[in-house]
N, C-alpha and C. Protein backbone atom coordinates (compact mmCIF):
# COMPACT_ATOMS: atom_id res chain seq x y z
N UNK A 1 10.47 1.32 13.07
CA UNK A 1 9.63 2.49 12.90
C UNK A 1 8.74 2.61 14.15
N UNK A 2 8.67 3.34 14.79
CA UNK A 2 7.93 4.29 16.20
C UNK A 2 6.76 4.32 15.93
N UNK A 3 5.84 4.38 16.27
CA UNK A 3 4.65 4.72 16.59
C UNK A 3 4.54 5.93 16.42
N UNK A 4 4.87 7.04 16.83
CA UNK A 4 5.16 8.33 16.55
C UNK A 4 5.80 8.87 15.41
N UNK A 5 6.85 7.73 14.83
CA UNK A 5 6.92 8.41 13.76
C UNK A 5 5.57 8.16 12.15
N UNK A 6 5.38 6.81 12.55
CA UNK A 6 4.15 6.18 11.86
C UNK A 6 2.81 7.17 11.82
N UNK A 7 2.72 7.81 13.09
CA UNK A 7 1.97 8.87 13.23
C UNK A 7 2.09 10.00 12.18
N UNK A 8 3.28 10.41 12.86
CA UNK A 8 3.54 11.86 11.81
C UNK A 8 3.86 11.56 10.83
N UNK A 9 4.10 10.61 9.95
CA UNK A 9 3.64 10.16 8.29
C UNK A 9 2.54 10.42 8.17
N UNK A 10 1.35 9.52 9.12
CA UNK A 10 -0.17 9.65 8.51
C UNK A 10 -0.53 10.90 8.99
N UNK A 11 0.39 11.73 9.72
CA UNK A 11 -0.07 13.65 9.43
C UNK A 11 -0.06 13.83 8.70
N UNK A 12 1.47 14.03 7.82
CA UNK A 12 1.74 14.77 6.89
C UNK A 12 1.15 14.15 5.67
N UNK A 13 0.85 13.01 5.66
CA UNK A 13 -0.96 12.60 4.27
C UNK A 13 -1.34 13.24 4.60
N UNK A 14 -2.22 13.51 5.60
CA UNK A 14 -3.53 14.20 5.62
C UNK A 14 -3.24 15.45 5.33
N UNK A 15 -2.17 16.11 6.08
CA UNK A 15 -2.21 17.33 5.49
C UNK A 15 -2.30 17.75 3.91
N UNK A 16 -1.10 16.82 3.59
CA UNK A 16 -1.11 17.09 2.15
C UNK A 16 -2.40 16.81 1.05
N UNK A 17 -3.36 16.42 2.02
CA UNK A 17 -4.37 15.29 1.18
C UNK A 17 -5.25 16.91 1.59
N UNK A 18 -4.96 17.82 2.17
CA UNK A 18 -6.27 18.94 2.83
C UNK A 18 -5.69 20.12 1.82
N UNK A 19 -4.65 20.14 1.76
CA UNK A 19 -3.95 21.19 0.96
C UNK A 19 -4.06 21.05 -0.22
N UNK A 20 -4.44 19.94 -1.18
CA UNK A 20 -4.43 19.54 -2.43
C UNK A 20 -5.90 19.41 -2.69
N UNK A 21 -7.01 19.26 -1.79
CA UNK A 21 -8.10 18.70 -1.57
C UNK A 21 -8.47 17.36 -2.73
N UNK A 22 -7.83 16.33 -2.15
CA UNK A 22 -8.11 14.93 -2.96
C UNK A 22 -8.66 14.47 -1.60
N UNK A 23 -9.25 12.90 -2.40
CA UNK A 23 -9.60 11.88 -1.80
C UNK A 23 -8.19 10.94 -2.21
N UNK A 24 -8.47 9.85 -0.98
CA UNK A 24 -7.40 8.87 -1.57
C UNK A 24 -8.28 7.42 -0.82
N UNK A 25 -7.96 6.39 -1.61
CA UNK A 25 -8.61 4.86 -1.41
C UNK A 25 -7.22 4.62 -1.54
N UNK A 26 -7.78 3.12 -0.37
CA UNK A 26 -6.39 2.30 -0.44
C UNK A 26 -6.56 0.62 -0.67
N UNK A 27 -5.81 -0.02 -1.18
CA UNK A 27 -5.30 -1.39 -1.50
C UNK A 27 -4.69 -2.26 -0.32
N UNK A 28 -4.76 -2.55 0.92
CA UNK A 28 -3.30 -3.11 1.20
C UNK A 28 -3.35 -4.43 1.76
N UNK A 29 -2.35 -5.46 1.28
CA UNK A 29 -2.09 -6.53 1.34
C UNK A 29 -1.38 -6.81 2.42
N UNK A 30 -0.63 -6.78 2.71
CA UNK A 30 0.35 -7.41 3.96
C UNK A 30 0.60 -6.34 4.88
N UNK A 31 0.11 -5.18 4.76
CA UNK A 31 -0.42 -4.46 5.94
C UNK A 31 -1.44 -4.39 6.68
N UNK A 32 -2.23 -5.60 6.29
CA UNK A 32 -3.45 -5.25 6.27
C UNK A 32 -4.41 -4.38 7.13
N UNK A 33 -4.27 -3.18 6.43
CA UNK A 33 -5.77 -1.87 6.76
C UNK A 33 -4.48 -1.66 7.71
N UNK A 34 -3.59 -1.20 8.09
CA UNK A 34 -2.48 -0.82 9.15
C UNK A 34 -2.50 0.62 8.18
N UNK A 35 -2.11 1.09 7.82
CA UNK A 35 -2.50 2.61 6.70
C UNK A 35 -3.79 3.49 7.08
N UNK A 36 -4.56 2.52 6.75
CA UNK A 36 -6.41 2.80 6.98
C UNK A 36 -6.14 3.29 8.14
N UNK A 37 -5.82 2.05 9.24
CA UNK A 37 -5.99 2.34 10.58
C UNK A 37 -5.20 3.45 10.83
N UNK A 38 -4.31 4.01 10.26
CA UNK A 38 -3.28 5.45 11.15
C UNK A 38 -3.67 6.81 10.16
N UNK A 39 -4.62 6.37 9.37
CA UNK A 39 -5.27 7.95 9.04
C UNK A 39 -6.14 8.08 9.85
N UNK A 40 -6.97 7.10 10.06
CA UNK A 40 -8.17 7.37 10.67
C UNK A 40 -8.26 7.48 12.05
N UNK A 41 -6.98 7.76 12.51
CA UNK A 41 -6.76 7.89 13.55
C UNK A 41 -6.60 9.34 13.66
N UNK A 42 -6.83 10.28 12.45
CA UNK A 42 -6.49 11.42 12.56
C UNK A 42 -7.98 12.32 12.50
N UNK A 43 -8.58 13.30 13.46
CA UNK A 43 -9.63 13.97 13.35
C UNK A 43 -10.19 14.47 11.96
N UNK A 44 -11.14 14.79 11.42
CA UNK A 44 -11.38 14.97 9.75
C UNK A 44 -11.03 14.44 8.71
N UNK A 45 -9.89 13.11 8.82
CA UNK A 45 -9.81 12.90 7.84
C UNK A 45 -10.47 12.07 7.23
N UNK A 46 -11.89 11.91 7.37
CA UNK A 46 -12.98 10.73 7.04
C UNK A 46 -13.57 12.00 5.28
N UNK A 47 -12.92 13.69 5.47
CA UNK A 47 -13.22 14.23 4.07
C UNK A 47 -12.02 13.49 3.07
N UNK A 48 -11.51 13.11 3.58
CA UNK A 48 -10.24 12.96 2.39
C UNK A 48 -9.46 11.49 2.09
N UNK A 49 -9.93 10.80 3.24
CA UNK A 49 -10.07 9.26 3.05
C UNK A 49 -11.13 8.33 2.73
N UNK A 50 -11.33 7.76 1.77
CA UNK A 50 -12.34 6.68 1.35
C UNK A 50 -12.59 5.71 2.20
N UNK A 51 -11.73 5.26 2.41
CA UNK A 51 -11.62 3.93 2.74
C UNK A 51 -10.30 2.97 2.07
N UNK A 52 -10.19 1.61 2.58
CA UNK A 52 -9.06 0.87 2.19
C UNK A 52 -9.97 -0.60 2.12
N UNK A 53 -9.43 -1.05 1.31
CA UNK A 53 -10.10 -2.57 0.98
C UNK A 53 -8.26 -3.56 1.62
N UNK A 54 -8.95 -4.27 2.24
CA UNK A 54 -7.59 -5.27 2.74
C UNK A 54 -7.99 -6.30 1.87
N UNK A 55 -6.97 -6.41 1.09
CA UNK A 55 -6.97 -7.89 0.04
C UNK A 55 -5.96 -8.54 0.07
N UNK A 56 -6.22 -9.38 1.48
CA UNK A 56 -5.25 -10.39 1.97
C UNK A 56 -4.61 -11.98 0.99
N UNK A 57 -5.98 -12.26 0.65
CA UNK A 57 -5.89 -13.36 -0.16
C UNK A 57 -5.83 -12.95 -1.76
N UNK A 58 -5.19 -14.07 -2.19
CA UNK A 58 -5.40 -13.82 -3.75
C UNK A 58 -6.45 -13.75 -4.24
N UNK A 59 -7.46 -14.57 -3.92
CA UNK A 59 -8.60 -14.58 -4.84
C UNK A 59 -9.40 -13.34 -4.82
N UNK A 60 -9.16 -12.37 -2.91
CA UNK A 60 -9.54 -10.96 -2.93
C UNK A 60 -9.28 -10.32 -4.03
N UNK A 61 -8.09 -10.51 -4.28
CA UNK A 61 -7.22 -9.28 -4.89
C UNK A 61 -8.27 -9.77 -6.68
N UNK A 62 -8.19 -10.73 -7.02
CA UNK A 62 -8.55 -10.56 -8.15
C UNK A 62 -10.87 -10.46 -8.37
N UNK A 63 -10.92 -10.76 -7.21
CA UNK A 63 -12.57 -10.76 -7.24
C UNK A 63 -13.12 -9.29 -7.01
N UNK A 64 -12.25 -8.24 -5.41
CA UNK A 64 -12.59 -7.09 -5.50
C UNK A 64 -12.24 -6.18 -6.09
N UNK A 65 -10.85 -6.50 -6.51
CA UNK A 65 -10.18 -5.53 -7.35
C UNK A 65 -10.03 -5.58 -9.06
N UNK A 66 -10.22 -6.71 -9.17
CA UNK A 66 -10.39 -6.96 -10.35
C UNK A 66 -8.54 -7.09 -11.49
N UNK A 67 -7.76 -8.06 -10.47
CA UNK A 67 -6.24 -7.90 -10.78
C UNK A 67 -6.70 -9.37 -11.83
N UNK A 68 -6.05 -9.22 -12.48
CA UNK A 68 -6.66 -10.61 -13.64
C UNK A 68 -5.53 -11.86 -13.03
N UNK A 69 -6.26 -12.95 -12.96
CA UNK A 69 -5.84 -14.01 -11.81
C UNK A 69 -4.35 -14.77 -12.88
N UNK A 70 -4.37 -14.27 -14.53
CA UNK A 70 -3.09 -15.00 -14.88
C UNK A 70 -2.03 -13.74 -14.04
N UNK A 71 -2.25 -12.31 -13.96
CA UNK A 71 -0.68 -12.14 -12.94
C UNK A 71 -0.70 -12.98 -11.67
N UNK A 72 -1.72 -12.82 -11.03
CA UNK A 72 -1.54 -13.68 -9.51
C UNK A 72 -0.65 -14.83 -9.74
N UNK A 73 -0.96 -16.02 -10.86
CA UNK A 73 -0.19 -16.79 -10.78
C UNK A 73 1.30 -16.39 -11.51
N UNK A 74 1.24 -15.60 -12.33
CA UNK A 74 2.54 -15.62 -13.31
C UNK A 74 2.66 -13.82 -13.39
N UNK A 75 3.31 -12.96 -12.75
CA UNK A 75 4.51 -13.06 -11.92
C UNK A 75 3.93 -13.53 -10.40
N UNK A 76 3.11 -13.47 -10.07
CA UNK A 76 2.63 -13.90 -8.35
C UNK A 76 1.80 -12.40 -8.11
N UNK A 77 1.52 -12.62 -6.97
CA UNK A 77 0.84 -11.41 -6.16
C UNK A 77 1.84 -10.44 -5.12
N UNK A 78 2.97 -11.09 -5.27
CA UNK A 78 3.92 -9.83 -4.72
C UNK A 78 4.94 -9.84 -6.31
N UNK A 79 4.54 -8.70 -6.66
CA UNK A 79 5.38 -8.38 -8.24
C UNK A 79 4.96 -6.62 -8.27
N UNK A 80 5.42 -6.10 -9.36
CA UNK A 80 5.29 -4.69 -9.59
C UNK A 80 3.73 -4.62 -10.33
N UNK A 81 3.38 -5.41 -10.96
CA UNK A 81 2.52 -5.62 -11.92
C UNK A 81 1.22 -5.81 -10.93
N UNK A 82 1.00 -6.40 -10.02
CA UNK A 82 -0.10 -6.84 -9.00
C UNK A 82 -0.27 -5.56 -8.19
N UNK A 83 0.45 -5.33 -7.80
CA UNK A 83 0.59 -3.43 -7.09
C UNK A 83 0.41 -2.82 -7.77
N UNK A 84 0.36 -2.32 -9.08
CA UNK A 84 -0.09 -1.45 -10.26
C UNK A 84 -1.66 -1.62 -10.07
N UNK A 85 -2.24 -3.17 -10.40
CA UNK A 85 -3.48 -3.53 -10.91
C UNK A 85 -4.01 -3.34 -9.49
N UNK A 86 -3.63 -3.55 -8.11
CA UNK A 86 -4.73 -3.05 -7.37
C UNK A 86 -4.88 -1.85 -6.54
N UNK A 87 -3.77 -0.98 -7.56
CA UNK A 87 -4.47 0.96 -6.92
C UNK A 87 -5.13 1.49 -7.69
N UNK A 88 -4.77 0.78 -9.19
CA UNK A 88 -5.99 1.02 -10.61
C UNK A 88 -6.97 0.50 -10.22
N UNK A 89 -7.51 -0.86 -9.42
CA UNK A 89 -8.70 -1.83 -9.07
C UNK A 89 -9.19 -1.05 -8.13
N UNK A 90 -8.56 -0.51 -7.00
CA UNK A 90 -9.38 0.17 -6.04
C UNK A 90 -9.90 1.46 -6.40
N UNK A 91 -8.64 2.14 -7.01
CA UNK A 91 -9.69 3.34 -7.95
C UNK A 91 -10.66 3.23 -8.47
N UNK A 92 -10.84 2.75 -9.77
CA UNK A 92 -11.77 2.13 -10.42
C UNK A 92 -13.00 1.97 -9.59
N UNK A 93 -12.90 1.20 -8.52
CA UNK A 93 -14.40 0.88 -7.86
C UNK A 93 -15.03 1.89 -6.32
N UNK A 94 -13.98 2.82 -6.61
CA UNK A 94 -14.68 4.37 -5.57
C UNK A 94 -14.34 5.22 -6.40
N UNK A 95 -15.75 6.01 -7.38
CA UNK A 95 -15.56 6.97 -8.13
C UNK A 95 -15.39 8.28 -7.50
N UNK A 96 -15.49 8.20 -6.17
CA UNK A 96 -15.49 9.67 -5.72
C UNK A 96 -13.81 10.30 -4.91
N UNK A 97 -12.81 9.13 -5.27
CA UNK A 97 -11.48 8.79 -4.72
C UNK A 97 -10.91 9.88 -6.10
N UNK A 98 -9.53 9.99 -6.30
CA UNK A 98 -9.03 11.25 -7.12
C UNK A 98 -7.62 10.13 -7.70
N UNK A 99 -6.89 10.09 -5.95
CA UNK A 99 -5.90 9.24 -6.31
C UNK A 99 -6.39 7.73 -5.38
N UNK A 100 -5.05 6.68 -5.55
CA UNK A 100 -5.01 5.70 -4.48
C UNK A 100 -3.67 5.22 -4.45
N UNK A 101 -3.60 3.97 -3.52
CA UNK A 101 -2.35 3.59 -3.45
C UNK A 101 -2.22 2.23 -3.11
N UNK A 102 -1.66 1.13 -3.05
CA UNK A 102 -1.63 0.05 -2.67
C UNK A 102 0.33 -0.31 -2.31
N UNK A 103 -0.31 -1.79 -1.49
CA UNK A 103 1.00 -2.25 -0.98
C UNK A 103 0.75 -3.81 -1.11
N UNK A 104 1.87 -4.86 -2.00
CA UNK A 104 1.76 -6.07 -1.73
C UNK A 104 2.61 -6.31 -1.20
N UNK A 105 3.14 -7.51 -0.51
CA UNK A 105 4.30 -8.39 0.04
C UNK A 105 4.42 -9.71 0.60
N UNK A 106 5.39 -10.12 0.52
CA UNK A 106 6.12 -11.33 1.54
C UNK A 106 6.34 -10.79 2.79
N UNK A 107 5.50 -10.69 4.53
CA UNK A 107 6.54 -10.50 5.23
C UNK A 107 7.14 -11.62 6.25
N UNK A 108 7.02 -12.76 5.93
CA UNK A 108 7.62 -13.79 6.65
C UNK A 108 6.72 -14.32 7.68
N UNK A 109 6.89 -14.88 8.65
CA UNK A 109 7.24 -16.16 8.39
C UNK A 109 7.00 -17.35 7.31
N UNK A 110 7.81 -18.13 6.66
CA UNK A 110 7.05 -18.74 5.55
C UNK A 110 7.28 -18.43 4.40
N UNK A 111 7.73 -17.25 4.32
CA UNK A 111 7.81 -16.58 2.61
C UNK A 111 9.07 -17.54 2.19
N UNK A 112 8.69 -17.30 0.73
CA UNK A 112 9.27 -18.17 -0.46
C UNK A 112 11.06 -17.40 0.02
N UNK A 113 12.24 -17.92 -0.04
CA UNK A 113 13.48 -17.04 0.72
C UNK A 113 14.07 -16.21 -0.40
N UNK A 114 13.49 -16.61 -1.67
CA UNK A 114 13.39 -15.19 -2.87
C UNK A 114 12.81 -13.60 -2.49
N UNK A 115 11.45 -14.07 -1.99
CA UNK A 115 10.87 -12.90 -1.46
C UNK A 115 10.52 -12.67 0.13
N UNK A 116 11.46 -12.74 1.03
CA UNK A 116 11.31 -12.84 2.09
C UNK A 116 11.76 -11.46 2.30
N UNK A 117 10.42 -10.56 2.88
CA UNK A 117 11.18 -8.94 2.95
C UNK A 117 10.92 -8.14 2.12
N UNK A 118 10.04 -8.99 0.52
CA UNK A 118 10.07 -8.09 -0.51
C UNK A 118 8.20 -7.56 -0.42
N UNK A 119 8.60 -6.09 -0.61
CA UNK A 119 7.31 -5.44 -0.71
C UNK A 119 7.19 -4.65 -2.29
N UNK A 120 5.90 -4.35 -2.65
CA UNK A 120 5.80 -3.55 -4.03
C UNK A 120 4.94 -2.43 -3.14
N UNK A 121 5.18 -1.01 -3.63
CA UNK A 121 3.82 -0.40 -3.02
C UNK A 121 3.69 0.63 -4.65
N UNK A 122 2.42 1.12 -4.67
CA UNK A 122 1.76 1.80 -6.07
C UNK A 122 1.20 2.74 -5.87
N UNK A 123 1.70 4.08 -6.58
CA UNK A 123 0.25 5.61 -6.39
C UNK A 123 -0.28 5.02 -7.43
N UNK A 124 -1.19 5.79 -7.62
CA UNK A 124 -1.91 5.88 -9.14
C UNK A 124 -2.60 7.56 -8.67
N UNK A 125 -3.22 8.16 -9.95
CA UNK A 125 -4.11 9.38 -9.87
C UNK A 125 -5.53 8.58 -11.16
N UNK A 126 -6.42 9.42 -10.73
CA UNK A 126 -7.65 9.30 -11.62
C UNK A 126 -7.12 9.90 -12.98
N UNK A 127 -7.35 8.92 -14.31
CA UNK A 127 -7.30 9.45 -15.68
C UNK A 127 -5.92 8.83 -16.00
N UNK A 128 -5.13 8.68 -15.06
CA UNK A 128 -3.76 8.49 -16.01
C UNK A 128 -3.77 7.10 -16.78
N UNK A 129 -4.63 5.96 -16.85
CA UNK A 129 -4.72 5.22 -17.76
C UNK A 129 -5.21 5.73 -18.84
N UNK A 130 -6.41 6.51 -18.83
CA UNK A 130 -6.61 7.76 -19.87
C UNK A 130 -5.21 8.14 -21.11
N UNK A 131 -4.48 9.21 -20.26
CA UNK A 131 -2.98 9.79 -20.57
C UNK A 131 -2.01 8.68 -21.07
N UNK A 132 -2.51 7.08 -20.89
CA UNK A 132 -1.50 6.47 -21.26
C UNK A 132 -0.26 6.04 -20.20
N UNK A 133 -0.71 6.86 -18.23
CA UNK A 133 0.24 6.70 -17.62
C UNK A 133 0.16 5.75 -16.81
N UNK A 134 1.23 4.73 -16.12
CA UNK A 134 0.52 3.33 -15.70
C UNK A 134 0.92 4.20 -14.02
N UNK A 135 0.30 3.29 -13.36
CA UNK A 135 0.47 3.29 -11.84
C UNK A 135 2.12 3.57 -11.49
N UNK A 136 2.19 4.18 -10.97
CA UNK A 136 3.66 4.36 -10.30
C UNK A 136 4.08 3.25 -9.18
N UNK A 137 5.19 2.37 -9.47
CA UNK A 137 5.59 1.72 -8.24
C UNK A 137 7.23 1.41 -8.10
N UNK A 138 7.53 0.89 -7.05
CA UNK A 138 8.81 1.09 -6.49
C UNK A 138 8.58 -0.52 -5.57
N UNK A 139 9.80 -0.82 -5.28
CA UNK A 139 10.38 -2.34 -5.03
C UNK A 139 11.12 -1.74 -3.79
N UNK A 140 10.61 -2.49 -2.55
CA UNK A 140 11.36 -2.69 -1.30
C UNK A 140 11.73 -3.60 -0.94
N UNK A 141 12.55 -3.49 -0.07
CA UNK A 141 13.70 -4.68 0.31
C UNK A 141 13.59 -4.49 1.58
N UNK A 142 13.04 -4.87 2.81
CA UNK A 142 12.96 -5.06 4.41
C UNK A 142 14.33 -6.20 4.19
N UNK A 143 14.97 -5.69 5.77
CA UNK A 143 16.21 -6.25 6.26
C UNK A 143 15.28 -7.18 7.25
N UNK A 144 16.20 -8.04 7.58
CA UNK A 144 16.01 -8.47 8.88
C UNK A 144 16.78 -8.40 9.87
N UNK A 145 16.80 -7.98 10.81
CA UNK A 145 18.25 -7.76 12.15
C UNK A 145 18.39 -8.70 12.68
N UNK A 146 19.58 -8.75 12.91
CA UNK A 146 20.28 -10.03 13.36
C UNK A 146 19.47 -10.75 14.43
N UNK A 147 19.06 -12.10 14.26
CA UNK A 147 18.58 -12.95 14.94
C UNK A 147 17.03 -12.57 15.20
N UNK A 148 16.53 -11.66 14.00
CA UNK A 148 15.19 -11.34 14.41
C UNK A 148 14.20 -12.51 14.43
N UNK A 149 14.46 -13.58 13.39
CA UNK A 149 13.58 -14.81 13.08
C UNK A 149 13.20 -15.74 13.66
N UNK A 150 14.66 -15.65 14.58
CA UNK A 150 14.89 -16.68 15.55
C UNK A 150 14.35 -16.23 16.82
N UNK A 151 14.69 -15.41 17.27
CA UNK A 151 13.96 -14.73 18.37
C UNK A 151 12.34 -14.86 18.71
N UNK A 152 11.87 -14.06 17.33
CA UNK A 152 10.39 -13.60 17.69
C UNK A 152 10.04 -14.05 16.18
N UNK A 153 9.50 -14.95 15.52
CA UNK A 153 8.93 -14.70 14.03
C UNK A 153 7.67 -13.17 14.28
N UNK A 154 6.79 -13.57 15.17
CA UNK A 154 5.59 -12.78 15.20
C UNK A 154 6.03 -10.95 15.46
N UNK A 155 6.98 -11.03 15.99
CA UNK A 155 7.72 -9.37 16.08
C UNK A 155 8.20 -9.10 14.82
N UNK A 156 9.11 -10.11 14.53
CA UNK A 156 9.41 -9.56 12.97
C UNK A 156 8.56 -9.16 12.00
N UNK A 157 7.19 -10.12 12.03
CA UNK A 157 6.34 -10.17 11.18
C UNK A 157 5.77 -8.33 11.54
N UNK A 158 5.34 -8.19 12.39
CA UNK A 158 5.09 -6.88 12.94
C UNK A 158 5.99 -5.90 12.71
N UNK A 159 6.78 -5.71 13.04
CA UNK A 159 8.03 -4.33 12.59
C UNK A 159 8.18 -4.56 11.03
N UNK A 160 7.84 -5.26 9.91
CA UNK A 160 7.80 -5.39 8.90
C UNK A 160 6.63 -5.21 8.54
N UNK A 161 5.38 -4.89 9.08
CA UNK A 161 4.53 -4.96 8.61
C UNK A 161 4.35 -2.76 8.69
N UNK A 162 5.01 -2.75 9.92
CA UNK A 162 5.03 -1.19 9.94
C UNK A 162 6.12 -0.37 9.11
N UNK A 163 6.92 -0.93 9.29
CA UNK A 163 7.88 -0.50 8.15
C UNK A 163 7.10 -0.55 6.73
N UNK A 164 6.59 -1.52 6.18
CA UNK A 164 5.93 -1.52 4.49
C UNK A 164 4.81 -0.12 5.47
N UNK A 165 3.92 0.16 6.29
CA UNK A 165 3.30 0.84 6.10
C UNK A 165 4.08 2.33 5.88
N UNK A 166 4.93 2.15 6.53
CA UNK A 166 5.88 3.94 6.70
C UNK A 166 6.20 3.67 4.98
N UNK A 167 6.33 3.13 4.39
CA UNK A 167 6.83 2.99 3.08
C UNK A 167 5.86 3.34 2.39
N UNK A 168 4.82 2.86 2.40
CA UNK A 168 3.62 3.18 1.45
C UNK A 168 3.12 4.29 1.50
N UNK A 169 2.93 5.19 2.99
CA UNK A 169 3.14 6.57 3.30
C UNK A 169 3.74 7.22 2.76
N UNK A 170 5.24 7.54 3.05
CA UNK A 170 6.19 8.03 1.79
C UNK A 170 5.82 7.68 0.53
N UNK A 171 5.21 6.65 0.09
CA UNK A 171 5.08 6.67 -1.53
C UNK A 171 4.22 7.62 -2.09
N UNK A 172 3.34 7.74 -1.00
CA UNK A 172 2.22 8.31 -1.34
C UNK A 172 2.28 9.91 -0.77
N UNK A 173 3.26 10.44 -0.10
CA UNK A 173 3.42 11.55 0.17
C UNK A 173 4.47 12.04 -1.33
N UNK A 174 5.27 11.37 -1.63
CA UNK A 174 6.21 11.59 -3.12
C UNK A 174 5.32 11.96 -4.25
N UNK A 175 4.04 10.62 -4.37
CA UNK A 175 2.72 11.22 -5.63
C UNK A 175 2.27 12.33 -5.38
N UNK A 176 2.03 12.45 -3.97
CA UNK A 176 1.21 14.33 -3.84
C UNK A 176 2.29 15.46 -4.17
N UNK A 177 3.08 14.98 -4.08
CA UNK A 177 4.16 15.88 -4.77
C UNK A 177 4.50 16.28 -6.15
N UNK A 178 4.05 15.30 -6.57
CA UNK A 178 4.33 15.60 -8.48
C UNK A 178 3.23 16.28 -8.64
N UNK A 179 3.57 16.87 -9.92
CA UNK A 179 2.22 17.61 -10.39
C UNK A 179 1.02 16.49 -11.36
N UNK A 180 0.26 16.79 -11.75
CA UNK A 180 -0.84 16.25 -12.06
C UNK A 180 -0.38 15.80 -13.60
């Protein structure tokens, strides 16, 4: 993923975030603030972005966000269930946010070789625990290219870390898309 194209993702948020007039807060784990950082790279969008809480560590995730520490251990902190609880957690604690979104993952070096590559990312909107509706999320699978590990761990770690962000973008350009 390009730089430019990473860009014109965090356009087309903002746009869509000006056209809809929401706020959006963010969650992100193994991107850490890489999201944050490419909105705010965009002029005005400090009306329509909150902010992003980076909750690198587990104990973040369950102290600022409030993810209850039996998922951390049981399914773990990269699961569907941990990505749910911290775009509901970050909502929850900026009342003036509408929607949010989060991203957990494995991106290597080191990861368990179950989840090596595996990302969760989550919309949520304000009220839909209300409605009964849980966080929306989706399961990614990062490749690795041939001999990427071996080569460079720290590149890989990087082009995986932009890739989950272009991902979480799209997730979150798909939620502004549904209706309310």
């Amino acid at each position: 993923m390009s730089e430019r194209d990473l860009n014109r993702l965090a356009g087309q948020v903002v746009d869509r975030l000006k056209v809809l007039n929401l706020r959006i807060v963010l969650a992100e784990s193994c991107t850490g603030g890489l999201v944050s950082a490419l909105l705010t790279r965009i002029p005005g969008v400090s009306e329509f972005h909150c902010g992003s809480a980076v909750v690198y560590q587990i104990a973040t995730k369950a102290e600022w966000l409030g993810v209850p520490k039996r998922l951390l251990r049981n399914p773990g902190p990269v699961s569907p269930e941990v990505a749910a609880k911290m775009a509901s957690g970050v909502l929850a604690v900026t009342p003036h946010a509408e929607i949010a979104a989060s991203v957990t993952g494995h991106l290597g070096p080191g990861a368990p070789p179950a989840q090596d590559g595996l990302v969760y990312v989550a919309f949520t909107r304000r009220g839909q625990a209300r409605r009964g509706t849980k966080p929306k999320v989706k399961k990614i699978e990062l490749a690795n290219e041939p001999g990427d590990k071996i080569k460079s761990p720290k590149l890989c770690r990087l082009r995986r870390q932009r890739s989950a962000a272009a991902h979480l973008l799209r997730w979150i350009l798909e939620g502004l898309a549904e209706p309310k």
